[in-house]
C-alpha atoms as a PDB file:
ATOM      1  CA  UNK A   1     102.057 162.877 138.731  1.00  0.00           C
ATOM      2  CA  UNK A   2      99.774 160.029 139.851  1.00  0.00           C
ATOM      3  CA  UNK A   3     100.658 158.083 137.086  1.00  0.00           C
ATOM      4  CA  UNK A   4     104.517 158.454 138.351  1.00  0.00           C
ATOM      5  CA  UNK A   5     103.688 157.291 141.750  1.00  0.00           C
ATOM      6  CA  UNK A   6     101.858 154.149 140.303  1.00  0.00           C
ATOM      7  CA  UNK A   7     104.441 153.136 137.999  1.00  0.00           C
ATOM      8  CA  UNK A   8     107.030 153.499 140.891  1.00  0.00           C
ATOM      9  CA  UNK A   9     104.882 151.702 143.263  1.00  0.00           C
ATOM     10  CA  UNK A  10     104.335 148.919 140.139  1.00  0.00           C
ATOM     11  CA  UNK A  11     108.227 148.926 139.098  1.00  0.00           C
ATOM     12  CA  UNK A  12     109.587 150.037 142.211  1.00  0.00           C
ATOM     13  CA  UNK A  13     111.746 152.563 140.455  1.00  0.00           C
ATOM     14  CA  UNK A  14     112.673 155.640 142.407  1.00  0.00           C
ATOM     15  CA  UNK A  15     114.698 158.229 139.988  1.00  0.00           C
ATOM     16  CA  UNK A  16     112.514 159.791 137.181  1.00  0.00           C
ATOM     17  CA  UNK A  17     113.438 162.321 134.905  1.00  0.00           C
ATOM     18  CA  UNK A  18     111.008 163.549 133.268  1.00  0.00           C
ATOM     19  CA  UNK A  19     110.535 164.891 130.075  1.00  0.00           C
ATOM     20  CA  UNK A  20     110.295 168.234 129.505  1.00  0.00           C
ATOM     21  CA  UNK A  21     109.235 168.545 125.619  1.00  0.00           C
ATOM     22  CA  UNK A  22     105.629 168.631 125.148  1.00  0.00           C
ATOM     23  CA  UNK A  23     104.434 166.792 122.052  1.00  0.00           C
ATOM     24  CA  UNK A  24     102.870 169.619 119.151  1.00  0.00           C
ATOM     25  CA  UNK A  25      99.444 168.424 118.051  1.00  0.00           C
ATOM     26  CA  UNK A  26      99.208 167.328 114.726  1.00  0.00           C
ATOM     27  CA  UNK A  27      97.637 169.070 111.806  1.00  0.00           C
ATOM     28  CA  UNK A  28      94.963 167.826 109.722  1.00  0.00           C
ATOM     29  CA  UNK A  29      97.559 167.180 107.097  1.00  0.00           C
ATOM     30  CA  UNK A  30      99.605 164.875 109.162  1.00  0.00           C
ATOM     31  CA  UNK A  31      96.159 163.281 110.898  1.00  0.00           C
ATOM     32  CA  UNK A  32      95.178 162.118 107.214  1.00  0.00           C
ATOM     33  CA  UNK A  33      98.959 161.059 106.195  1.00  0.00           C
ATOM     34  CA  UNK A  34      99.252 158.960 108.798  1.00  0.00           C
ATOM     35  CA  UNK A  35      95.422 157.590 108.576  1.00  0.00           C
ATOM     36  CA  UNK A  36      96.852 156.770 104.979  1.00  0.00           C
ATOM     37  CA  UNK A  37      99.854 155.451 106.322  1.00  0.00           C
ATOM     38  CA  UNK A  38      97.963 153.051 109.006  1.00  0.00           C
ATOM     39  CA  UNK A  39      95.755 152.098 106.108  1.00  0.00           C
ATOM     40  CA  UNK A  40      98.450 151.042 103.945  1.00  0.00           C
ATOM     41  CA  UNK A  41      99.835 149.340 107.122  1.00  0.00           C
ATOM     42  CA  UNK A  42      97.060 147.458 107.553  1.00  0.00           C
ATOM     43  CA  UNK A  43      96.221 146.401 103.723  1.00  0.00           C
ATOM     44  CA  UNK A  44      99.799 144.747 103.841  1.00  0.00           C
ATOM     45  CA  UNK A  45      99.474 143.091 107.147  1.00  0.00           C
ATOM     46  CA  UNK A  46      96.410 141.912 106.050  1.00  0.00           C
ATOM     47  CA  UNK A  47      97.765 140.639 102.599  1.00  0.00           C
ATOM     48  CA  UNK A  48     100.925 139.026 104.560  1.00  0.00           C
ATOM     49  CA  UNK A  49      97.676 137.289 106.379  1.00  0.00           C
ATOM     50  CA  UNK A  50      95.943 135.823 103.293  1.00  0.00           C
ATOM     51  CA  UNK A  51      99.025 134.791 101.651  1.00  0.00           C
ATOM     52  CA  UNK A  52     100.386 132.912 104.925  1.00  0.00           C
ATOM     53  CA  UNK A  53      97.235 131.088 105.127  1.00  0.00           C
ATOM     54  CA  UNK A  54      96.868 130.320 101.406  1.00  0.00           C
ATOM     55  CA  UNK A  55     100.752 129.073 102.069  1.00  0.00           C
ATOM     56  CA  UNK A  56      99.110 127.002 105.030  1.00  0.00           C
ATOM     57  CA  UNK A  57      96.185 125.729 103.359  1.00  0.00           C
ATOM     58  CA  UNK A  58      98.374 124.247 101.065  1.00  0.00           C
ATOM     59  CA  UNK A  59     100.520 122.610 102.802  1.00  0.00           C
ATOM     60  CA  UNK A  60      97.792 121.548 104.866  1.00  0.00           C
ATOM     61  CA  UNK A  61      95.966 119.959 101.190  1.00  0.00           C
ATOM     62  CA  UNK A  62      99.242 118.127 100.776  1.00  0.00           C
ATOM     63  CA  UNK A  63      99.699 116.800 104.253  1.00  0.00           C
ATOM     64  CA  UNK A  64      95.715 115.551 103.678  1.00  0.00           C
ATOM     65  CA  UNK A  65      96.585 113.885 100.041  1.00  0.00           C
ATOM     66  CA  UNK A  66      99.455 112.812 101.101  1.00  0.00           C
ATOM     67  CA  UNK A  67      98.425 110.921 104.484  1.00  0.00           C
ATOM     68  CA  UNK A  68      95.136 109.965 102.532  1.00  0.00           C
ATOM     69  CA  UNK A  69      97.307 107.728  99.846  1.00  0.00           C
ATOM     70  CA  UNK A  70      99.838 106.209 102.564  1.00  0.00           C
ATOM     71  CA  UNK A  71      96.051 105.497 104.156  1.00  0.00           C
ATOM     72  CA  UNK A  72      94.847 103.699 100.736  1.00  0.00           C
ATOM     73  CA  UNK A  73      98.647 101.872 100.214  1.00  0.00           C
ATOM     74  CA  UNK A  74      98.267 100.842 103.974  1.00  0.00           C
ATOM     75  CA  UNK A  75      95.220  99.285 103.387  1.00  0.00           C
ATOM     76  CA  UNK A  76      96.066  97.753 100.422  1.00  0.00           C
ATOM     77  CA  UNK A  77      99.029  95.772 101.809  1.00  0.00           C
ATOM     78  CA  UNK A  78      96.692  95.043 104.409  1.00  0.00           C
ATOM     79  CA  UNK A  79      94.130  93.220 102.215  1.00  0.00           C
ATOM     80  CA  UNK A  80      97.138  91.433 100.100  1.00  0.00           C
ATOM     81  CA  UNK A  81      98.373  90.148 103.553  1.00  0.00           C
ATOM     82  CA  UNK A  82      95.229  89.093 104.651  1.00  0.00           C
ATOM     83  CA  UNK A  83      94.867  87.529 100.795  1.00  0.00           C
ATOM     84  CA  UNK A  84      97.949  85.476 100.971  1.00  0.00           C
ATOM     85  CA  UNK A  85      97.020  84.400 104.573  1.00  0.00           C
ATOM     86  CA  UNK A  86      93.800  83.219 103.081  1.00  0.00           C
ATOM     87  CA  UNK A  87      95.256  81.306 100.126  1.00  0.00           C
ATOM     88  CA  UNK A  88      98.102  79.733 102.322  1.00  0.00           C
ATOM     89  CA  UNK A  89      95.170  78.735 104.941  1.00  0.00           C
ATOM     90  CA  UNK A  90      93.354  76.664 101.763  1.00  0.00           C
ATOM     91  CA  UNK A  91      96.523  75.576 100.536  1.00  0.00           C
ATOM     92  CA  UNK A  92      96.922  74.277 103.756  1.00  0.00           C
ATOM     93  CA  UNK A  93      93.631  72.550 104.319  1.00  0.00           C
ATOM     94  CA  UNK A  94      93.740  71.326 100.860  1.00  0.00           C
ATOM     95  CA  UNK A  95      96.842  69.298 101.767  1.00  0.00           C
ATOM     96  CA  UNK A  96      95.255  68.666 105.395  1.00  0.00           C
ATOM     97  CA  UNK A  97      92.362  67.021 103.401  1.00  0.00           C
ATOM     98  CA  UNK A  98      94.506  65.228 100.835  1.00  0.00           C
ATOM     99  CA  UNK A  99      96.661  63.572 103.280  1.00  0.00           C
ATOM    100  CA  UNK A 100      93.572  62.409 105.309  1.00  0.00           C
ATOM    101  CA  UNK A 101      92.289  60.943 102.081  1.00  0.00           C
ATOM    102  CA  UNK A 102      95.118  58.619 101.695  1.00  0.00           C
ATOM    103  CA  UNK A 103      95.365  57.624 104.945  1.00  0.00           C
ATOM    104  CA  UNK A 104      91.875  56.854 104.406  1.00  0.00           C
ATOM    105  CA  UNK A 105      92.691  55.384 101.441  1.00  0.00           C
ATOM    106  CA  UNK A 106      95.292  53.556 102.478  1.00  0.00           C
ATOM    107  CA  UNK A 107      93.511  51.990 105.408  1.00  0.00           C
ATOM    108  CA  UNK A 108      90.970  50.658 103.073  1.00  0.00           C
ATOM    109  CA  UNK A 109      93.494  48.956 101.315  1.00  0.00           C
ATOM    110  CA  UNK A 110      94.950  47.403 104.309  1.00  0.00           C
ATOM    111  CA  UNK A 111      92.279  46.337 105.430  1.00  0.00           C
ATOM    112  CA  UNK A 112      90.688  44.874 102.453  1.00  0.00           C
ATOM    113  CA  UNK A 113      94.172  42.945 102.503  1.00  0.00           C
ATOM    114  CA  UNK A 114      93.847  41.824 105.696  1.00  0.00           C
ATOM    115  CA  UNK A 115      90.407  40.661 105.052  1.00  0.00           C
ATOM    116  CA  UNK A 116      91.227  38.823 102.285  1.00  0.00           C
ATOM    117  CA  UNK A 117      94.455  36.922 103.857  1.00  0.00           C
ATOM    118  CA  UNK A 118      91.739  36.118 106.535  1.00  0.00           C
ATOM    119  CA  UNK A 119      89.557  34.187 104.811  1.00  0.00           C
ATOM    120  CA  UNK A 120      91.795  32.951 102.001  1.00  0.00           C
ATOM    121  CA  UNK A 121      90.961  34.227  98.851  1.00  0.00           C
ATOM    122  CA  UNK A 122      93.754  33.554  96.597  1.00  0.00           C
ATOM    123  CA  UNK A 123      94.679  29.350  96.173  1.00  0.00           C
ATOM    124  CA  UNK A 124      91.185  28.010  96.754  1.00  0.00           C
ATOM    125  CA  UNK A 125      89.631  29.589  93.949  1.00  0.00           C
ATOM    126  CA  UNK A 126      92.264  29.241  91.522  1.00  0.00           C
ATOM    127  CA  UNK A 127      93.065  32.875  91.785  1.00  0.00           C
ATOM    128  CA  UNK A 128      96.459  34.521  90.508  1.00  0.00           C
ATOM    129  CA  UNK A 129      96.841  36.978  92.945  1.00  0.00           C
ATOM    130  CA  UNK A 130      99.536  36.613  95.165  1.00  0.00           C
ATOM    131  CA  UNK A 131      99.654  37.966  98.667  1.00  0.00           C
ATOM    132  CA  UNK A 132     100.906  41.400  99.409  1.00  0.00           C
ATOM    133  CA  UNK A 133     101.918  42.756 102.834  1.00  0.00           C
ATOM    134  CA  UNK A 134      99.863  45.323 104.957  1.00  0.00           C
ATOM    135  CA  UNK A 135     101.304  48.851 104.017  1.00  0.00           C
ATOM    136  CA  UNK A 136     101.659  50.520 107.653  1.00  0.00           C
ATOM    137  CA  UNK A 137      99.884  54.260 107.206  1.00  0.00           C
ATOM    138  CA  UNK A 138     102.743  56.913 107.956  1.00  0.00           C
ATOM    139  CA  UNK A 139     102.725  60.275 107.869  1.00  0.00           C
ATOM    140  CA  UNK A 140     103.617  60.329 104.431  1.00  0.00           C
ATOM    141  CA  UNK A 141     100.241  58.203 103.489  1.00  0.00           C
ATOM    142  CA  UNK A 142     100.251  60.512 100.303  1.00  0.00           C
ATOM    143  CA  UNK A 143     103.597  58.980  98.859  1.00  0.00           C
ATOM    144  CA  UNK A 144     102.608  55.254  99.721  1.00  0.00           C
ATOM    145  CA  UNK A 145     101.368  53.915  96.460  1.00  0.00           C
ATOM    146  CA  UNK A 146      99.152  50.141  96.950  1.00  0.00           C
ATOM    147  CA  UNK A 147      98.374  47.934  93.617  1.00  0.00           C
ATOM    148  CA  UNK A 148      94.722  47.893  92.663  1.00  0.00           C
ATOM    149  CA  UNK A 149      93.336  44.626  94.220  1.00  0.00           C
ATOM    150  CA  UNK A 150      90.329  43.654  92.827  1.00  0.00           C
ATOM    151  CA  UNK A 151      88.046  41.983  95.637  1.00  0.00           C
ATOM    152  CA  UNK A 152      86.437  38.641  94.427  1.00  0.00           C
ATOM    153  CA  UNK A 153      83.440  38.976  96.806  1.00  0.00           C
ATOM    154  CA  UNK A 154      81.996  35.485  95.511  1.00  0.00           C
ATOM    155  CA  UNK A 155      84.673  34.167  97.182  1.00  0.00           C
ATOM    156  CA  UNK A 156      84.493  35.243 100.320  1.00  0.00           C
ATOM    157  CA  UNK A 157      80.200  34.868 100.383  1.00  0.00           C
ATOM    158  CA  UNK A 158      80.726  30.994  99.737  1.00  0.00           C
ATOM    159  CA  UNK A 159      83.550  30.688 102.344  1.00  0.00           C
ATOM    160  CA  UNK A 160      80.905  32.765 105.150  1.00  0.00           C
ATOM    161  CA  UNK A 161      78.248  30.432 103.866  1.00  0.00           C
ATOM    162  CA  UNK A 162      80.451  27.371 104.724  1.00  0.00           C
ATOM    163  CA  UNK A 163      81.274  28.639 107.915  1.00  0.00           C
ATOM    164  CA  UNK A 164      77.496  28.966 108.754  1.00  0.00           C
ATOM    165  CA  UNK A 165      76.692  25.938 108.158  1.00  0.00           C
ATOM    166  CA  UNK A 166      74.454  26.822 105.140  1.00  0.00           C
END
């Protein structure tokens, strides 16, 4: 009866009825059927087991393979990114350079021009040359093409020599 009062007190339940069938023990028989019945129970419970986590292990092996190559591809674009970024950047610098080259280039012909309009070297000397104008550098220095002008630098020693006095 205690365990009445409890539950009521627990549940708060007021009308039992209660049972008036008592419960035969079992024989030995029935004690060992049902041990072999539990058993049996338990060997497929315990197969459902293993088989669900064989089932899970492999999906869990193909998750792994299959994050592991979108990993590898990842990293693989990644490099040929960073590859084409590379090349570009040279490309890029290459041209950087080139262009500096010729305006380089192009300066020096100016200015050998320039020098050589200063201090008259093409009638005095019989030369055949004949004066070209000063090419103004642009940012296109690379398309600006000059003539070859060979510099006659006798020419321009015995004309610094006369202007010394020597």
């Amino acid at each position: 009866m205690e365990t009445v009062e409890f539950h009521a007190a627990k549940t708060k339940h007021s009308n039992f009825t209660e049972s008036t069938e008592e419960k035969k023990p079992l024989t030995d028989e029935e004690k060992a059927q049902q041990k072999v019945l539990l058993q049996e129970l338990l060997k497929q419970k315990r197969a459902e087991r293993q088989a669900r986590e064989a089932r899970e292990e492999l999906e869990k092996e193909k998750i792994r393979m299959t994050s592991g190559k979108e990993l590898l591809e990842a990293k693989r674009r990644m490099e040929e990114a960073e590859m084409k970024q590379i090349a570009e950047q040279r490309r890029q610098e290459k041209l950087d350079d080139k262009r500096a080259r010729d305006r380089v280039k192009a300066q020096i012909e100016a200015d050998k021009i320039a020098r050589k309009a200063k201090f008259g070297g093409g009638s005095e000397a019989g030369s055949s040359d004949t004066a070209v104008a000063v090419p103004v550098p642009s940012a296109k220095a690379s398309e600006v093409q000059l003539p070859a002008v060979k510099k006659d630098y006798s020419q321009t020693k015995l004309q610094v020599n006369l202007k010394l006095g020597n």
